[in-house]
C-alpha atoms as a PDB file:
ATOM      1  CA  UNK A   1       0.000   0.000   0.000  1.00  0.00           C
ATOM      2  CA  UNK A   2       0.847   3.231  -0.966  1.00  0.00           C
ATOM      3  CA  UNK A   3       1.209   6.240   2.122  1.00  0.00           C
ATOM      4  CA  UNK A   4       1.584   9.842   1.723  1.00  0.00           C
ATOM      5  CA  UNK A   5       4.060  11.054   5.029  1.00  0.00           C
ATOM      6  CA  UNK A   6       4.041  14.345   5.031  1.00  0.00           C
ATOM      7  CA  UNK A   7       6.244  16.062   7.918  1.00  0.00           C
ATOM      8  CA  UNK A   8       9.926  16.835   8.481  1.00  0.00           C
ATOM      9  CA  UNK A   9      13.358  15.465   7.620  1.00  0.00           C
ATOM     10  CA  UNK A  10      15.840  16.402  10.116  1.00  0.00           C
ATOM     11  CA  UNK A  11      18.890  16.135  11.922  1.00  0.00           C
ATOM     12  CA  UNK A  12      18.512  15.206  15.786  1.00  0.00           C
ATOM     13  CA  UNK A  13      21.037  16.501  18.290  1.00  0.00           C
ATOM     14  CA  UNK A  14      19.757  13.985  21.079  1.00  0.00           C
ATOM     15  CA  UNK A  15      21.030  15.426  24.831  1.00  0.00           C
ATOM     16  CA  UNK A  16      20.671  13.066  28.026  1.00  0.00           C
ATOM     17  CA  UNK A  17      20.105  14.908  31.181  1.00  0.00           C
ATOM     18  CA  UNK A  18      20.655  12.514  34.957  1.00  0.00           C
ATOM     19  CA  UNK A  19      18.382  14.110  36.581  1.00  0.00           C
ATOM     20  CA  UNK A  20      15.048  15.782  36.775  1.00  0.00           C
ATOM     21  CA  UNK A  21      14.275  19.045  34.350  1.00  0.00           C
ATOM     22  CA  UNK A  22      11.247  19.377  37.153  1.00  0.00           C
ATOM     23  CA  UNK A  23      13.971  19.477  40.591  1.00  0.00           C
ATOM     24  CA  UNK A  24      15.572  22.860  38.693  1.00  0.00           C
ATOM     25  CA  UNK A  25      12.450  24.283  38.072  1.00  0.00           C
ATOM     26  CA  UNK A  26      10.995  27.258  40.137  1.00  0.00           C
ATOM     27  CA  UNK A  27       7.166  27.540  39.398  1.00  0.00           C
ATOM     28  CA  UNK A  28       7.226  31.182  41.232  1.00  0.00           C
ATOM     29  CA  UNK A  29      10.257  32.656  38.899  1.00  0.00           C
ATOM     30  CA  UNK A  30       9.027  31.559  35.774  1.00  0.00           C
ATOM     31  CA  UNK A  31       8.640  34.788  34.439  1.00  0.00           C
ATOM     32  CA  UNK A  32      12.160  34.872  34.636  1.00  0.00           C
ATOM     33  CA  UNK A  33      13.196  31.768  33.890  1.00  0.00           C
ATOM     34  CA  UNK A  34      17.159  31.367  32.778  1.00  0.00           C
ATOM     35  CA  UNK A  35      18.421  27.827  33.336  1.00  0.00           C
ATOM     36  CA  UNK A  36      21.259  25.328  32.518  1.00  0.00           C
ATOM     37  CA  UNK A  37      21.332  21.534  32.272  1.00  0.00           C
ATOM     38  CA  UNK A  38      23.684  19.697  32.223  1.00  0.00           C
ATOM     39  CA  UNK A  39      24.221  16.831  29.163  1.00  0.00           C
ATOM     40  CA  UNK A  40      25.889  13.739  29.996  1.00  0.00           C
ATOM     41  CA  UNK A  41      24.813  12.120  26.923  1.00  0.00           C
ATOM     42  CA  UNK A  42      25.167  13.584  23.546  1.00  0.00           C
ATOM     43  CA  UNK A  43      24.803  12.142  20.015  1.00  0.00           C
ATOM     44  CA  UNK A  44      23.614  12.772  16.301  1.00  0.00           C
ATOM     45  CA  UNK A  45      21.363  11.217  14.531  1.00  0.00           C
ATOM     46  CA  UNK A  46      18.951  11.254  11.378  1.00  0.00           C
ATOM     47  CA  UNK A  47      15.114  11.921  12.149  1.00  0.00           C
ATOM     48  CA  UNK A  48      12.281  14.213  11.418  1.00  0.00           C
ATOM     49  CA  UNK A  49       8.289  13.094  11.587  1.00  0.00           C
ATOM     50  CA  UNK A  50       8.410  12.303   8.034  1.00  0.00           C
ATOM     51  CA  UNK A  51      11.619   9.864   7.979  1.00  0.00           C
ATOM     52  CA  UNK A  52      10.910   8.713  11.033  1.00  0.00           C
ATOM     53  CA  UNK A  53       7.456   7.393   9.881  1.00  0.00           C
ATOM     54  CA  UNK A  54       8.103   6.593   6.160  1.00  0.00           C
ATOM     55  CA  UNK A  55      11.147   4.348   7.809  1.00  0.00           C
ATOM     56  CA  UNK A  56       8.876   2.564  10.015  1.00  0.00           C
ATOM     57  CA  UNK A  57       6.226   2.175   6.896  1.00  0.00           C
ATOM     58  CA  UNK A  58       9.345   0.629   4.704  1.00  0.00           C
ATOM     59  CA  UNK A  59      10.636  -1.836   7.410  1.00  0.00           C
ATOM     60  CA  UNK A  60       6.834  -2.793   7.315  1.00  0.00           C
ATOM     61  CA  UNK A  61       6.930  -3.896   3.807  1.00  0.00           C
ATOM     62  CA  UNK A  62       5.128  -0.727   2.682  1.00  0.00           C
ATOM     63  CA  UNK A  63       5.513   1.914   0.091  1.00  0.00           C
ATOM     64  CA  UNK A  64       5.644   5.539   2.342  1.00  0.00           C
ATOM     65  CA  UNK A  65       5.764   8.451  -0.529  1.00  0.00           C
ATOM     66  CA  UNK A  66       7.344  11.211   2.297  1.00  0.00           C
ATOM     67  CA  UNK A  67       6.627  15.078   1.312  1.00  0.00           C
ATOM     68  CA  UNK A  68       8.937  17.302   2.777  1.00  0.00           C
ATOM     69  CA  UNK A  69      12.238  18.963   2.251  1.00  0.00           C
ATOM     70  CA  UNK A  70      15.704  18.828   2.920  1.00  0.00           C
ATOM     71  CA  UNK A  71      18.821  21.086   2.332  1.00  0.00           C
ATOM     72  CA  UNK A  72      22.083  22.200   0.984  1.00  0.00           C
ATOM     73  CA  UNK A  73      23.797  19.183   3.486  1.00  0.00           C
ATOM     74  CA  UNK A  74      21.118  16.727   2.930  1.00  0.00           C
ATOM     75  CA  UNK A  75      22.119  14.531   0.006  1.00  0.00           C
ATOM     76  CA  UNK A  76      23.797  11.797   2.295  1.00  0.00           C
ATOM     77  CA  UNK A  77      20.255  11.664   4.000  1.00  0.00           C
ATOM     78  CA  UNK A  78      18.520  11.391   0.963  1.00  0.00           C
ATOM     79  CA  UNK A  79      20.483   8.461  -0.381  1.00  0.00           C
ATOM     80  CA  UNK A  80      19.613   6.920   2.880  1.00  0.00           C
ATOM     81  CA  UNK A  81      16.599   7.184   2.675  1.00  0.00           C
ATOM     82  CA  UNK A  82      16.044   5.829  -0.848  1.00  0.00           C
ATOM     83  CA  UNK A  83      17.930   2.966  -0.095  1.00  0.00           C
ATOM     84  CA  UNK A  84      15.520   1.905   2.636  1.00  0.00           C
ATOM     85  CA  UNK A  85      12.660   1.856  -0.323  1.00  0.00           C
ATOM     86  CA  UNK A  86      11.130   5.399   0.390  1.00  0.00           C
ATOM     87  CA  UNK A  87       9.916   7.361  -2.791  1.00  0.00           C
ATOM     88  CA  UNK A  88      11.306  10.692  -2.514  1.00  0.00           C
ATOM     89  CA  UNK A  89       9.506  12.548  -5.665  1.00  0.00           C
ATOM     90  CA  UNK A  90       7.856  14.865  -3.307  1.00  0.00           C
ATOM     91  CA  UNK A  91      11.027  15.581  -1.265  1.00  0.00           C
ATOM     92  CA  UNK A  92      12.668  18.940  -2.246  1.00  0.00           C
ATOM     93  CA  UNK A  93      16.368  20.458  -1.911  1.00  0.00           C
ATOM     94  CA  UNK A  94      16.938  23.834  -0.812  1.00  0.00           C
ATOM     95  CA  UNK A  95      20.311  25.556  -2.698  1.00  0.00           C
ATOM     96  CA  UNK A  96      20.458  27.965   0.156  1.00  0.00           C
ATOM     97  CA  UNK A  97      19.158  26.620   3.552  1.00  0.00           C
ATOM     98  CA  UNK A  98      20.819  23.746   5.792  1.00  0.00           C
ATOM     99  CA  UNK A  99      18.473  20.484   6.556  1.00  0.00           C
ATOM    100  CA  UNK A 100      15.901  20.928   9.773  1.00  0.00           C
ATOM    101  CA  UNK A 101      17.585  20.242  13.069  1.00  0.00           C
ATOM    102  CA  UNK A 102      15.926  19.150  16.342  1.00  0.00           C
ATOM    103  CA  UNK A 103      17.466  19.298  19.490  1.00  0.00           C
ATOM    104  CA  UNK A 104      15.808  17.105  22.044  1.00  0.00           C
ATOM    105  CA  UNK A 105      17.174  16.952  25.547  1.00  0.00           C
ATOM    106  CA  UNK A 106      15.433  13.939  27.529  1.00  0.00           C
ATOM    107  CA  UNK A 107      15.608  13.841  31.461  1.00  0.00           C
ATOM    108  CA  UNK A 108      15.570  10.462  33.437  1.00  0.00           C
ATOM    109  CA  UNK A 109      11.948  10.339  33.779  1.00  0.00           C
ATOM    110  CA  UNK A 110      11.383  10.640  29.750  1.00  0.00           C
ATOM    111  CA  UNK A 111      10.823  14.329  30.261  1.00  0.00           C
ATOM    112  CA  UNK A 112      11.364  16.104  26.865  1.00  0.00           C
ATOM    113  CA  UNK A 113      12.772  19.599  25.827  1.00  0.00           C
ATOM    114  CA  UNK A 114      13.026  20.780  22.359  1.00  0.00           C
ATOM    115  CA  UNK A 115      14.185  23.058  20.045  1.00  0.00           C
ATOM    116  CA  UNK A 116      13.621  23.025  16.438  1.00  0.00           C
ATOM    117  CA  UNK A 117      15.133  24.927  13.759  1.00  0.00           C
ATOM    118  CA  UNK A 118      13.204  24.613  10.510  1.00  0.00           C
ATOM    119  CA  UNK A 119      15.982  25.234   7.794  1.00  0.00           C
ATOM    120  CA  UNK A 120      14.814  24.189   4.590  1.00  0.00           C
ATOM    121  CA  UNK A 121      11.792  23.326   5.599  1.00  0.00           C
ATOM    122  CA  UNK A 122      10.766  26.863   6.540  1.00  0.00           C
ATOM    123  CA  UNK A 123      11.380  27.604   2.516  1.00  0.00           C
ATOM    124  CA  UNK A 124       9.629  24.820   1.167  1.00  0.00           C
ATOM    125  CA  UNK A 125       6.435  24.675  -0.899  1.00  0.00           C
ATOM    126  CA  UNK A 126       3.640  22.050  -1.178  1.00  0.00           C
ATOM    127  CA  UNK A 127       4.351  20.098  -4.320  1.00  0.00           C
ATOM    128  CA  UNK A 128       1.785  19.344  -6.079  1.00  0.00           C
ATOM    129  CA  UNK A 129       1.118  15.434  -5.302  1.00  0.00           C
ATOM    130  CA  UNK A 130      -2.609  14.946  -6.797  1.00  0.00           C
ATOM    131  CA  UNK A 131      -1.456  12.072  -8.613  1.00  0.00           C
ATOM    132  CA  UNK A 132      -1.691   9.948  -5.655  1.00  0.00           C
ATOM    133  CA  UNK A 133      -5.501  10.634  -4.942  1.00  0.00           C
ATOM    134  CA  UNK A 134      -6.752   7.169  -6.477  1.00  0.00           C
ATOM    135  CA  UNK A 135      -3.422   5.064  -5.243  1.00  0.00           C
ATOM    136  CA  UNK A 136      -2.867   6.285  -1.310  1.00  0.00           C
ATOM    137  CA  UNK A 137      -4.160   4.294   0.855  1.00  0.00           C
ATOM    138  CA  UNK A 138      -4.276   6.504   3.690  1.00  0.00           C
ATOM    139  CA  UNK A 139      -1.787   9.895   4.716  1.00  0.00           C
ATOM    140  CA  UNK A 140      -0.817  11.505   7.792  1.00  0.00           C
ATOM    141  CA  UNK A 141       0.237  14.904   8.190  1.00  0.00           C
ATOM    142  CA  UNK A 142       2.902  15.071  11.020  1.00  0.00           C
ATOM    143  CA  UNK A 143       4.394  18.100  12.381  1.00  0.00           C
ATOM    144  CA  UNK A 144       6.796  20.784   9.830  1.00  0.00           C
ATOM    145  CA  UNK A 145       6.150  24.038   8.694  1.00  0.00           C
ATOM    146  CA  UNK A 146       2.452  24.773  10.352  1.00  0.00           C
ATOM    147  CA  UNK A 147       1.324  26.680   7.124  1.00  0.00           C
ATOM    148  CA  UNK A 148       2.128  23.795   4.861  1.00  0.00           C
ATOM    149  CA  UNK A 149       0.345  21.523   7.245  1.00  0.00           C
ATOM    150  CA  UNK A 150      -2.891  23.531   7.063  1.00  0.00           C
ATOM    151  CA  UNK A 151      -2.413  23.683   3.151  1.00  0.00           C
ATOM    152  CA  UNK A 152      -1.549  19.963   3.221  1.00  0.00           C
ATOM    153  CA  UNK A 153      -4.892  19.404   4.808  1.00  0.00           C
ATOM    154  CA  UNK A 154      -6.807  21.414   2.643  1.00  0.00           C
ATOM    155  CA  UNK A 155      -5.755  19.750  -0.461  1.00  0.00           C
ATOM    156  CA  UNK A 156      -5.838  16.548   0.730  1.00  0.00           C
ATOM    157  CA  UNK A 157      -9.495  17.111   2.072  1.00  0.00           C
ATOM    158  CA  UNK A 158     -10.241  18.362  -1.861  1.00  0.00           C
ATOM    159  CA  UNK A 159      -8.528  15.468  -3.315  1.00  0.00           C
ATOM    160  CA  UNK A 160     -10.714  13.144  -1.143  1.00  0.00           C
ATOM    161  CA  UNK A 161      -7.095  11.749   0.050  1.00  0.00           C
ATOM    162  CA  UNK A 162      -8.147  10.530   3.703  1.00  0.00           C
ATOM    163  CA  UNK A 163      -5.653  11.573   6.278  1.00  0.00           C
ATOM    164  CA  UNK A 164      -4.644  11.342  10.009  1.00  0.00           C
ATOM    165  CA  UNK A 165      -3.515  14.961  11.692  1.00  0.00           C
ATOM    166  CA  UNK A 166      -0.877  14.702  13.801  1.00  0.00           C
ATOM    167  CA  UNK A 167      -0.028  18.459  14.949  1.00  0.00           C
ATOM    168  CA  UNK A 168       2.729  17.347  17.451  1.00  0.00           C
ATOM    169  CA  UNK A 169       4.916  20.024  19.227  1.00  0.00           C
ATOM    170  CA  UNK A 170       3.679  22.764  16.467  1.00  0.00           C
ATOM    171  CA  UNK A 171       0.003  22.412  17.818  1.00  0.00           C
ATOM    172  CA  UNK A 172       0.434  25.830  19.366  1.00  0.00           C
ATOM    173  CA  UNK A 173       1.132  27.600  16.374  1.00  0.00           C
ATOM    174  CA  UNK A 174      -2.482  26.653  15.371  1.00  0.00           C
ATOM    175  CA  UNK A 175      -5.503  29.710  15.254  1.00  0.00           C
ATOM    176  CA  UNK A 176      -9.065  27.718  16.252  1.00  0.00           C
ATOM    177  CA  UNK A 177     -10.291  28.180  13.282  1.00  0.00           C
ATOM    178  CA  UNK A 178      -7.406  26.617  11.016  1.00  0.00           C
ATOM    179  CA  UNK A 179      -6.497  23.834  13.221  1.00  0.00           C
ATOM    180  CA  UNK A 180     -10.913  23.081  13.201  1.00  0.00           C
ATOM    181  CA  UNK A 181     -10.951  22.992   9.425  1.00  0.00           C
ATOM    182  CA  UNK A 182      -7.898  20.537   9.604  1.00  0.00           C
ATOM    183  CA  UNK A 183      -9.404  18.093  12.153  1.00  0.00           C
ATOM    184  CA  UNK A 184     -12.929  18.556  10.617  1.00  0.00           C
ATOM    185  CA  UNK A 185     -11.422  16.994   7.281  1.00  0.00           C
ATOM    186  CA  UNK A 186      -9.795  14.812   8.951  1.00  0.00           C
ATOM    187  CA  UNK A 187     -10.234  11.012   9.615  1.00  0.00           C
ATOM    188  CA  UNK A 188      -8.704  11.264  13.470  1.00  0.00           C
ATOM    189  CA  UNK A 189      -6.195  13.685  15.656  1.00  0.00           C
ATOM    190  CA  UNK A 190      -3.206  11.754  16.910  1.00  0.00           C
ATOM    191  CA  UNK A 191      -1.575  13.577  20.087  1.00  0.00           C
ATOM    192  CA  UNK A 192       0.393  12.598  23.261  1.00  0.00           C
ATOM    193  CA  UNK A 193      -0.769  13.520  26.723  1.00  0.00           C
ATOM    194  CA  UNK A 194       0.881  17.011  26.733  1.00  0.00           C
ATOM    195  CA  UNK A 195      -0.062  17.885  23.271  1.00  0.00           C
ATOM    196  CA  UNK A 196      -4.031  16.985  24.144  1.00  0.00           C
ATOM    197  CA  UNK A 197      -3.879  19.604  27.305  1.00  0.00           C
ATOM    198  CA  UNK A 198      -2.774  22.281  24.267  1.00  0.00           C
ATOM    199  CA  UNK A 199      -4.847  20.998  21.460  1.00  0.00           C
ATOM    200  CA  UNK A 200      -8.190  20.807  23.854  1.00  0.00           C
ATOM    201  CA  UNK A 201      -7.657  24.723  24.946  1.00  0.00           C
ATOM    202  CA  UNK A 202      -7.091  26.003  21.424  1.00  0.00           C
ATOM    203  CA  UNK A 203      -9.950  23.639  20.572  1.00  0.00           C
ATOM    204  CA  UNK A 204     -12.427  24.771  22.296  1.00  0.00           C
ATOM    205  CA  UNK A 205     -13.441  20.922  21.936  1.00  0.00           C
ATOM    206  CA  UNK A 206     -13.294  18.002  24.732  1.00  0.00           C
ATOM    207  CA  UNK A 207     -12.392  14.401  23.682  1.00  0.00           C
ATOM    208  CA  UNK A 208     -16.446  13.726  22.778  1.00  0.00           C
ATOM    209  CA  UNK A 209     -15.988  16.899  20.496  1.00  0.00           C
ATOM    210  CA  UNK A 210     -13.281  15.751  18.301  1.00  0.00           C
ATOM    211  CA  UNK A 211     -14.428  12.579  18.040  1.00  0.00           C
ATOM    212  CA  UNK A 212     -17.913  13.919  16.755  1.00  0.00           C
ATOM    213  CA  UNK A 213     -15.984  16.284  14.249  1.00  0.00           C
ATOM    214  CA  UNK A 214     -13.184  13.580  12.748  1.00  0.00           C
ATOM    215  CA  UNK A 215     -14.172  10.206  13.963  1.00  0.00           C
ATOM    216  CA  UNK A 216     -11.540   9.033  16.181  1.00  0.00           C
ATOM    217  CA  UNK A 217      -8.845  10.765  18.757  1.00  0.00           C
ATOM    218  CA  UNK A 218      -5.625   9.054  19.378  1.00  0.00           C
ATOM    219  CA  UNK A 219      -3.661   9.949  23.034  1.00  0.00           C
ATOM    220  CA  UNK A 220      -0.815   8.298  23.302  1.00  0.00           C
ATOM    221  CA  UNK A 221       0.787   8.260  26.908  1.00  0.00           C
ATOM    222  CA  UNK A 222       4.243   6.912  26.812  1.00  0.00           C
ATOM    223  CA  UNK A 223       4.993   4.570  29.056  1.00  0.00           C
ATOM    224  CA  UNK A 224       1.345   3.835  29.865  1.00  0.00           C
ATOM    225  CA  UNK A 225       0.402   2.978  26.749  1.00  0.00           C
ATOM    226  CA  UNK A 226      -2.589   4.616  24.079  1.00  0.00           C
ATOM    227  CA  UNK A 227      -6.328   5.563  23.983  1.00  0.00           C
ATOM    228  CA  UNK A 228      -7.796   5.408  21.295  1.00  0.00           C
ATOM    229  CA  UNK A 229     -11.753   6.889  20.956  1.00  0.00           C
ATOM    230  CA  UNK A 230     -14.249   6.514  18.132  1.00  0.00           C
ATOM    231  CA  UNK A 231     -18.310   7.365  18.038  1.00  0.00           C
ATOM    232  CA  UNK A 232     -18.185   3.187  18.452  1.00  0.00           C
ATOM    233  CA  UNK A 233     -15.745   2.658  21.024  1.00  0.00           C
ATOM    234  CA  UNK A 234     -12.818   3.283  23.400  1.00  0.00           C
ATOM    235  CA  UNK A 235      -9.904   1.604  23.469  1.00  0.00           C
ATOM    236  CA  UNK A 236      -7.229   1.087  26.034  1.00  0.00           C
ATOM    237  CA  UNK A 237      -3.865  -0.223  25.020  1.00  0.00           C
ATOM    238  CA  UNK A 238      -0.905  -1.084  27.782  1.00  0.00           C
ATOM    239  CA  UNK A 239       2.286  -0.169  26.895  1.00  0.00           C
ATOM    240  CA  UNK A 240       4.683  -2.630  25.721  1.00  0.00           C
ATOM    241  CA  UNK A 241       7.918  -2.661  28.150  1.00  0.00           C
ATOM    242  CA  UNK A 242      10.733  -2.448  26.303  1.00  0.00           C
ATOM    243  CA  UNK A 243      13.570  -4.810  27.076  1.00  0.00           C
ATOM    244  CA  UNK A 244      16.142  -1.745  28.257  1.00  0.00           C
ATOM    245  CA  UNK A 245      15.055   1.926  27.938  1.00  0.00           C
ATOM    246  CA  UNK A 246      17.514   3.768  26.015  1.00  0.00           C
ATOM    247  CA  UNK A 247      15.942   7.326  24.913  1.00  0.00           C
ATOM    248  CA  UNK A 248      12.165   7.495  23.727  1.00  0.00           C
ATOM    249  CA  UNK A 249      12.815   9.887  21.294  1.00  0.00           C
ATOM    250  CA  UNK A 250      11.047   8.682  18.118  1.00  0.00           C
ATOM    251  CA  UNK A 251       8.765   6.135  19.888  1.00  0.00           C
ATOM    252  CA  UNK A 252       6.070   8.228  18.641  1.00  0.00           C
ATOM    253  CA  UNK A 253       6.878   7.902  15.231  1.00  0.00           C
ATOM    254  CA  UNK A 254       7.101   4.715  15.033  1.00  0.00           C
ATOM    255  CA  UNK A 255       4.054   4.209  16.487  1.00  0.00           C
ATOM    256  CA  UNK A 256       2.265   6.361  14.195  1.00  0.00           C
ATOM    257  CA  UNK A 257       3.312   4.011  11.608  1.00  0.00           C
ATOM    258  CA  UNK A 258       2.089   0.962  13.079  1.00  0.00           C
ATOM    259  CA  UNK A 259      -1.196   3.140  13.433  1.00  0.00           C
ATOM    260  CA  UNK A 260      -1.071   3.777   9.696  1.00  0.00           C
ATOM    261  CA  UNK A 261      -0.338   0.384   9.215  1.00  0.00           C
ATOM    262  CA  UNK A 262      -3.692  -1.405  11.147  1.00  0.00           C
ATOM    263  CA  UNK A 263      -6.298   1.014  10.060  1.00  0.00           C
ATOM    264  CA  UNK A 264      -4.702   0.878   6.111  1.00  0.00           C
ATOM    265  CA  UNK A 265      -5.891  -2.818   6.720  1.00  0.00           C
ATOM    266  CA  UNK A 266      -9.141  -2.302   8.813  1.00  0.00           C
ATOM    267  CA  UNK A 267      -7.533  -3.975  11.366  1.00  0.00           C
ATOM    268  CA  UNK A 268      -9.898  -4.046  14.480  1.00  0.00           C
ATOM    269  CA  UNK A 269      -8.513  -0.794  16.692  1.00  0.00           C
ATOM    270  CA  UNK A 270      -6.877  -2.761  19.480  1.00  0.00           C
ATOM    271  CA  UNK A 271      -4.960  -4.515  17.339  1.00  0.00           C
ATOM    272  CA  UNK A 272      -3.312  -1.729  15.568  1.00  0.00           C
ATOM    273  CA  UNK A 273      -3.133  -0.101  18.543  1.00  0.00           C
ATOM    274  CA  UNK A 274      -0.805  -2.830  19.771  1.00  0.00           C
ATOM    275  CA  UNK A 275       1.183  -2.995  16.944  1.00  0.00           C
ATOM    276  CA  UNK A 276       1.994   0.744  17.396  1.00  0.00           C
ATOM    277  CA  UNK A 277       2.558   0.056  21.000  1.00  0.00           C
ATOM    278  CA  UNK A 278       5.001  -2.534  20.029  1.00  0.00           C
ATOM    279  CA  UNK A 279       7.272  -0.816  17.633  1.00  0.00           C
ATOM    280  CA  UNK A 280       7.499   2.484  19.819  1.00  0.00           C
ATOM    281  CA  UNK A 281       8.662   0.449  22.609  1.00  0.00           C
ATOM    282  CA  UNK A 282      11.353  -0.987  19.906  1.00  0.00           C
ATOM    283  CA  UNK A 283      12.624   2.370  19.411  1.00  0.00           C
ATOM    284  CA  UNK A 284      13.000   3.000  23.310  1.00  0.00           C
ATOM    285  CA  UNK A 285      15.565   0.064  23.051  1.00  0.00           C
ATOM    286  CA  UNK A 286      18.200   1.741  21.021  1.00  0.00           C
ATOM    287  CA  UNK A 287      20.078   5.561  20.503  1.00  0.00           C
ATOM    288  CA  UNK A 288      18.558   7.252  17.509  1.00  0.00           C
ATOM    289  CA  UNK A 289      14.769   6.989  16.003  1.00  0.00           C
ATOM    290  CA  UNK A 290      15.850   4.787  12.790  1.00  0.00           C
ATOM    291  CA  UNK A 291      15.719   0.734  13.388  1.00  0.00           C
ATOM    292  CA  UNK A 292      18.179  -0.694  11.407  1.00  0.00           C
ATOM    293  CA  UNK A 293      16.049  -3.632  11.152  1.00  0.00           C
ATOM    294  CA  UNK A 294      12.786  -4.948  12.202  1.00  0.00           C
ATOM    295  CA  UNK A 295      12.388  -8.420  12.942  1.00  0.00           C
ATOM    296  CA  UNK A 296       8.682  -9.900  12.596  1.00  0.00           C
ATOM    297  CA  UNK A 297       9.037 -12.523  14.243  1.00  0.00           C
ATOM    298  CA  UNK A 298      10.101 -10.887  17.309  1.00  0.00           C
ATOM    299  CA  UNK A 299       6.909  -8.340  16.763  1.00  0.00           C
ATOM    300  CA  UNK A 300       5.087 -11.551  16.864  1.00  0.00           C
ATOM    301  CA  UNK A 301       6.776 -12.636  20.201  1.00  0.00           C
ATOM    302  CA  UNK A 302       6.292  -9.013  22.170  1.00  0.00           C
ATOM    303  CA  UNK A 303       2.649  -9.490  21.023  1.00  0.00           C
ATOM    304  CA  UNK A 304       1.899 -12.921  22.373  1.00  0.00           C
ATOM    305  CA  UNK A 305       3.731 -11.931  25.366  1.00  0.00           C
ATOM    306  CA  UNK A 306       2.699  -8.324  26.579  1.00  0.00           C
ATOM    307  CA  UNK A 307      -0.779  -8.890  25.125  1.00  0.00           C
ATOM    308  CA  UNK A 308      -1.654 -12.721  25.193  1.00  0.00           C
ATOM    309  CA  UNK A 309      -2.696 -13.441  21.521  1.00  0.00           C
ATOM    310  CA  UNK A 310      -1.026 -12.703  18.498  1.00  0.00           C
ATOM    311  CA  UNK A 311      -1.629 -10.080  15.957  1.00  0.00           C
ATOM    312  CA  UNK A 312      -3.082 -10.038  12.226  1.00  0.00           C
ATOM    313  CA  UNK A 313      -0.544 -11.076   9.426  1.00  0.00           C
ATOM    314  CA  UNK A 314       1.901  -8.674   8.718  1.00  0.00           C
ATOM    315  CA  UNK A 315       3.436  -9.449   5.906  1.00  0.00           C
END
């Protein structure tokens, strides 16, 4: 099956912090907050929303079509990526600007802080990608430049292209309005706990609300698992322990592809649910958000063990 990915390529600076960002923190001087952490752990990796899912999709045995944009130092990342299988037609090169970069500093209790500089991506226009109307199976538009997401969502609601909104750590840069129209076209919100206390205010909507307006809300909750809430049901999903925590950072990701993977299929929610459960606790196993490899059969193992039966047929 075919998936449109639309979202950011990026470099990840990934920072590990022993400690708790919360024990620095006064709540009474935030006004004036100036503060310094201290990184024990530092590394550099490939990422972005887009990679991160289309990588997931291709170790899957799909076919993720990512839209998005990378810059004057990306071409290593680009051959990367095609050699993993992902179609990069609607991937574009700035001449001018330097590939995204995240920095993501992670405490010990999975606490995140990021910054993200947009680089090409903050040039970039929406290539045109109506070709794909008949052929994707389903799309998901993951967090970049917020302006391209809203246009992303327009023309994907006009091409009848059915789509998952996933407005991550931009969700703030969202008007009402705009971020309404997106959902209401929309065949579900995907957000993590945080992100739903944001997205509910600017809202205006409660979890009953969105699912009346785009069928389905997805809250994922880390290491406590996912909800996920349709007009037919609500579905609890436990976490999957990962063998050895290692950084979280991606986890999401890659569970949003195993998402896009079970409800491509019509797989009943709790299933897909799993399966997204699953591969974001693979991710918490390793440094960096790309798996080099994913073994089924060991999918099929977590499965049977965390959740006592096995899952659909992958492959």
């Amino acid at each position: 099956m075919k998936f449109l990915i639309h979202g950011s390529i990026a470099y990840d600076l990934l920072l590990s912090h022993e400690g708790s960002f919360v024990d620095a923190i006064d709540p009474k001087t935030l006004d004036r907050l100036s503060i310094n952490y201290l990184a024990q752990g530092f590394v550099r990796h490939h990422g972005g929303t887009a990679a991160n899912i289309s990588w997931n999709l291709a170790l899957l045995g799909e076919q993720p079509m990512a839209i998005g944009a990378v810059g004057t130092d990306g071409a290593e990342y680009l051959t990367l990526l095609k050699d993993r299988g992902i179609d990069l037609r609607y991937v574009s090169q700035s001449r001018t600007a330097i590939t995204a970069t995240a920095i993501i500093a992670t405490d010990s209790g999975e606490r995140q802080i990021s910054f993200f500089h947009p680089g090409a991506d903050g040039e970039a226009a929406l290539p045109d990608f109506s070709d794909e109307r008949d052929t994707a199976a389903l799309s998901i538009i993951s967090p970049r430049n917020p302006l391209l997401m809203l246009e992303a969502a327009r023309r994907s609601t006009a091409l009848k292209i059915p789509y998952l909104f996933d407005p991550g750590q931009v969700v703030h840069a969202f008007r009402q309005d705009d971020f309404r129209t997106a959902l209401q076209g929309s065949r579900g919100l995907i957000v993590n706990e945080y992100e739903w206390s944001l997205a509910s205010v600017t809202l205006g909507w409660d979890e009953s609300e969105v699912v009346s307006q785009c069928g389905m809300l997805v809250r994922t909750l880390g290491d406590k698992g996912l909800v996920i809430l349709t007009k037919k049901e609500a579905v609890e999903i436990p976490a999957c322990p990962p063998s050895r925590l290692i950084n979280p950072t991606g986890a999401g990701d890659a569970a949003r592809a195993g998402l896009l993977f079970g409800c491509a299929r019509q797989w009943p929610l709790v299933q897909s649910g799993r399966l997204a459960a699953i591969l974001g606790s693979l991710v918490c196993e390793q440094e960096g958000t790309l798996l080099d490899s994913l073994d089924m059969d060991l999918v099929k193992q977590k499965a049977k063990q965390t959740y006592g039966e096995a899952l659909p047929r992958l492959q």
